[in-house]
C-alpha atoms as a PDB file:
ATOM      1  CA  UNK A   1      83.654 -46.610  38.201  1.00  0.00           C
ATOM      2  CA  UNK A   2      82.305 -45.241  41.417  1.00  0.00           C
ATOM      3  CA  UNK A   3      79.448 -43.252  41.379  1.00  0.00           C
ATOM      4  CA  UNK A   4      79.201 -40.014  42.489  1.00  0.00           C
ATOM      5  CA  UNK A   5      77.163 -38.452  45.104  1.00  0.00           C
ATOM      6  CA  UNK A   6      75.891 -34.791  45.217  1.00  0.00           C
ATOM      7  CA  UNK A   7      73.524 -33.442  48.329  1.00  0.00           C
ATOM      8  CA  UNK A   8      70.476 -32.546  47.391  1.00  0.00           C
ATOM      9  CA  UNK A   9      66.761 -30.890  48.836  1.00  0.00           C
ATOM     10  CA  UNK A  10      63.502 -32.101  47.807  1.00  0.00           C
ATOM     11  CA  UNK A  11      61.107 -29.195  47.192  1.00  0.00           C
ATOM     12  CA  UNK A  12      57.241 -28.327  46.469  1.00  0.00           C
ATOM     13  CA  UNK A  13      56.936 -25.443  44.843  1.00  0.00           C
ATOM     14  CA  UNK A  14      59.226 -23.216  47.351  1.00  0.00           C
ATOM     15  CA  UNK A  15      58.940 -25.249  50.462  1.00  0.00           C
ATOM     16  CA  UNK A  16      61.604 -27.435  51.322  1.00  0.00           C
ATOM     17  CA  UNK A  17      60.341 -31.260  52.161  1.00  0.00           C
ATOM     18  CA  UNK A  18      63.666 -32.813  52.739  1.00  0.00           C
ATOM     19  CA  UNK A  19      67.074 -33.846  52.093  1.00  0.00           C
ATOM     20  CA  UNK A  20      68.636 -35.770  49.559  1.00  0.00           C
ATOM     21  CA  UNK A  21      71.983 -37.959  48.980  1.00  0.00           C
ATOM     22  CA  UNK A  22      71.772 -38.549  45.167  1.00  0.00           C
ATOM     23  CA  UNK A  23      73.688 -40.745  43.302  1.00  0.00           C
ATOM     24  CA  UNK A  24      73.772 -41.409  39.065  1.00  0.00           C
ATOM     25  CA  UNK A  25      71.449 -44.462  38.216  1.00  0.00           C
ATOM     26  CA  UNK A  26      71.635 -44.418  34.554  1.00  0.00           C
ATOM     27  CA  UNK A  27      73.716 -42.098  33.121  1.00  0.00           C
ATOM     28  CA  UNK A  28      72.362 -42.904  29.534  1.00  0.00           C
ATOM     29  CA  UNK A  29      68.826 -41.770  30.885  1.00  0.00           C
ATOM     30  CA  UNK A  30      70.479 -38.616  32.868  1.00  0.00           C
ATOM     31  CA  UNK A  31      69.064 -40.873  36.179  1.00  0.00           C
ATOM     32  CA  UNK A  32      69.659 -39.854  39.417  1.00  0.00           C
ATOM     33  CA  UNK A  33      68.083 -41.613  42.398  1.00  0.00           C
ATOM     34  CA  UNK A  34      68.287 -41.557  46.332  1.00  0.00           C
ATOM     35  CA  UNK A  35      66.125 -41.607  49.726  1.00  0.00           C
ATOM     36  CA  UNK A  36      64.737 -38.853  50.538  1.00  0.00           C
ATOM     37  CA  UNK A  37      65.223 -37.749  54.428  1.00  0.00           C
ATOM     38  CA  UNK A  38      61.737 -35.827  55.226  1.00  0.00           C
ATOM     39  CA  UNK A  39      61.635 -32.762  57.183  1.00  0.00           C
ATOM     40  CA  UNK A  40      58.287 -31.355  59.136  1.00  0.00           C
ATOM     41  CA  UNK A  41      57.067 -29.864  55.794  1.00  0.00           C
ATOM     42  CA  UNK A  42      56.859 -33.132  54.013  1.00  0.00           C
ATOM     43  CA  UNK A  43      53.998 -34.677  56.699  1.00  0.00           C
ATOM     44  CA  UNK A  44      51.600 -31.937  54.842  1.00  0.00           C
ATOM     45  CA  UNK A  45      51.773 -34.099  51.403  1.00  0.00           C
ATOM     46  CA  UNK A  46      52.505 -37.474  52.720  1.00  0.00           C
ATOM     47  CA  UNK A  47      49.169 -38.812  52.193  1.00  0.00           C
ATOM     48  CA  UNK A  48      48.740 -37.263  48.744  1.00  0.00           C
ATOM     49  CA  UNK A  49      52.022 -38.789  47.690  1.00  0.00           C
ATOM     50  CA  UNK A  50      51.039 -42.372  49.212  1.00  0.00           C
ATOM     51  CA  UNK A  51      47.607 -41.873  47.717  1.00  0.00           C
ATOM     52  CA  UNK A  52      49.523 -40.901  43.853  1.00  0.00           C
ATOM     53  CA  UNK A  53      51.819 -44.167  45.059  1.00  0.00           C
ATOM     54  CA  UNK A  54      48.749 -46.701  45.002  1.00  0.00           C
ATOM     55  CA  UNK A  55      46.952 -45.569  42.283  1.00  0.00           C
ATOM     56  CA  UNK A  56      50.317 -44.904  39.731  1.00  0.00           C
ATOM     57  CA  UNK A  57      53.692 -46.663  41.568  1.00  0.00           C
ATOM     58  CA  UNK A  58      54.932 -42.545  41.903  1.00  0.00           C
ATOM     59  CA  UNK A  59      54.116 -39.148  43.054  1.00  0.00           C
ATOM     60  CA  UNK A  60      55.399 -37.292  39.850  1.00  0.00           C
ATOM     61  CA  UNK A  61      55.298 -33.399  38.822  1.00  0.00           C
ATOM     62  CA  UNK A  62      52.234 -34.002  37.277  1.00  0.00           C
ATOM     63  CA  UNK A  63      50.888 -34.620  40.898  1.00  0.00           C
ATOM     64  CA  UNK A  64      52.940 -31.878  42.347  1.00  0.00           C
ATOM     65  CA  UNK A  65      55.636 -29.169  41.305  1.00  0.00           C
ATOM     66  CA  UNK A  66      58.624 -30.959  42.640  1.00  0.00           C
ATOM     67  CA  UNK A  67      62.067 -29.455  42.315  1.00  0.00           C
ATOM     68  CA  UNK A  68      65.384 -30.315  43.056  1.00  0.00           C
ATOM     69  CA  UNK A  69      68.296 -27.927  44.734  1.00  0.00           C
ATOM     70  CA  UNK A  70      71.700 -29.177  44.816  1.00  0.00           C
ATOM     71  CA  UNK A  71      73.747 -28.162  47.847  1.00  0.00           C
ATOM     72  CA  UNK A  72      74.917 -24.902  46.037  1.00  0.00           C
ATOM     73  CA  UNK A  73      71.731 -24.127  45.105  1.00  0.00           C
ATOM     74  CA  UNK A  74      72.086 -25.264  41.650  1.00  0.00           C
ATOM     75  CA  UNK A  75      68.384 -26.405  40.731  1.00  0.00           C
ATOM     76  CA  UNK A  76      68.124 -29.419  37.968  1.00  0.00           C
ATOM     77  CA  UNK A  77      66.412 -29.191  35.162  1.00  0.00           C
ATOM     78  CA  UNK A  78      64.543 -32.607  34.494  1.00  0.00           C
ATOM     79  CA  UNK A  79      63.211 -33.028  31.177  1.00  0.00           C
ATOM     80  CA  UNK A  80      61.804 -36.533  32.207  1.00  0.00           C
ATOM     81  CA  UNK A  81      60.515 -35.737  35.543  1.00  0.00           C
ATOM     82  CA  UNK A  82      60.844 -36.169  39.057  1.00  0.00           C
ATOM     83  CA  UNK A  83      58.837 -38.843  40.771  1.00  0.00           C
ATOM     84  CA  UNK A  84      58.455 -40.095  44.831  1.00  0.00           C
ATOM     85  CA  UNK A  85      57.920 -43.146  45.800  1.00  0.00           C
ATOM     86  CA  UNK A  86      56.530 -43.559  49.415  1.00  0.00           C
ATOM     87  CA  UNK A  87      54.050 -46.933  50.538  1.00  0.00           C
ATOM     88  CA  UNK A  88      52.515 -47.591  53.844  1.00  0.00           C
ATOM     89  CA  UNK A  89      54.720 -50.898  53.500  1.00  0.00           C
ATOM     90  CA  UNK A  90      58.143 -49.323  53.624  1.00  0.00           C
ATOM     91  CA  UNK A  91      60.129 -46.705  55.910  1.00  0.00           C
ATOM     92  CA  UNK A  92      62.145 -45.606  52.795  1.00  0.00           C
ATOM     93  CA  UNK A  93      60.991 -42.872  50.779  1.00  0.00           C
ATOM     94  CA  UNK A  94      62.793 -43.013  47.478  1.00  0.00           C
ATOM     95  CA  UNK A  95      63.578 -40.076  44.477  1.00  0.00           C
ATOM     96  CA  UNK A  96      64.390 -40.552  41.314  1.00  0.00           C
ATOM     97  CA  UNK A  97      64.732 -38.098  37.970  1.00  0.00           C
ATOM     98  CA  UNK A  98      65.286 -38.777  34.822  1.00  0.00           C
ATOM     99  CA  UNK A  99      66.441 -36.729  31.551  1.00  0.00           C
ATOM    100  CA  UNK A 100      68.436 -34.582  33.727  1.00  0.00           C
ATOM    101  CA  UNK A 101      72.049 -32.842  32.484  1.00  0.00           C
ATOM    102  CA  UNK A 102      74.561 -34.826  34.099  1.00  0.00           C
ATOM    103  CA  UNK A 103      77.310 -32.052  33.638  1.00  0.00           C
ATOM    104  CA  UNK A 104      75.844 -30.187  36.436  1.00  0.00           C
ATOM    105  CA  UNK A 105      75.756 -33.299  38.663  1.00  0.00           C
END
């Protein structure tokens, strides 16, 4: 089964922080996952969401009010959150959500 991929944007609150090929991790869980490319706006949180990375593995809506717009503006709905992971160690900045309705995907 190949898995399909839907373009995505990465937002806080209403400001766009980048851009997003997502592809279905676990479809059990409603998991979606992919690497986030930043954009200018995302340098204003980067050390908050490094900072949330060290002290709990992910930047998560409980840090921040992240949302997720699908190319045609369809915005997912994720009952088990959205988190970022971004360390000092790596150039990849990955995003994941879970408990998301796949049928809009």
């Amino acid at each position: 089964m190949q898995s399909k991929l839907r373009q995505g944007y990465l937002y806080i609150d209403d400001e766009k922080i980048g851009e997003v090929i997502f592809s279905i991790m676990d479809e059990s869980m409603g998991g979606i996952g992919g690497r986030l490319v930043p954009n200018d706006n995302y340098q204003k949180y980067q050390s908050s969401i490094r900072q949330h990375f060290v002290k709990q593995g992910v930047s998560n809506v409980g840090n921040f009010k992240f949302r997720i717009l699908l190319e045609d503006s369809t915005e997912l709905k994720s009952e088990g959150g959205i988190g970022v992971v971004d360390s000092e160690d790596s150039d990849e900045i990955y995003v994941e959500a879970a408990g998301l309705d796949l049928s809009k995907f």
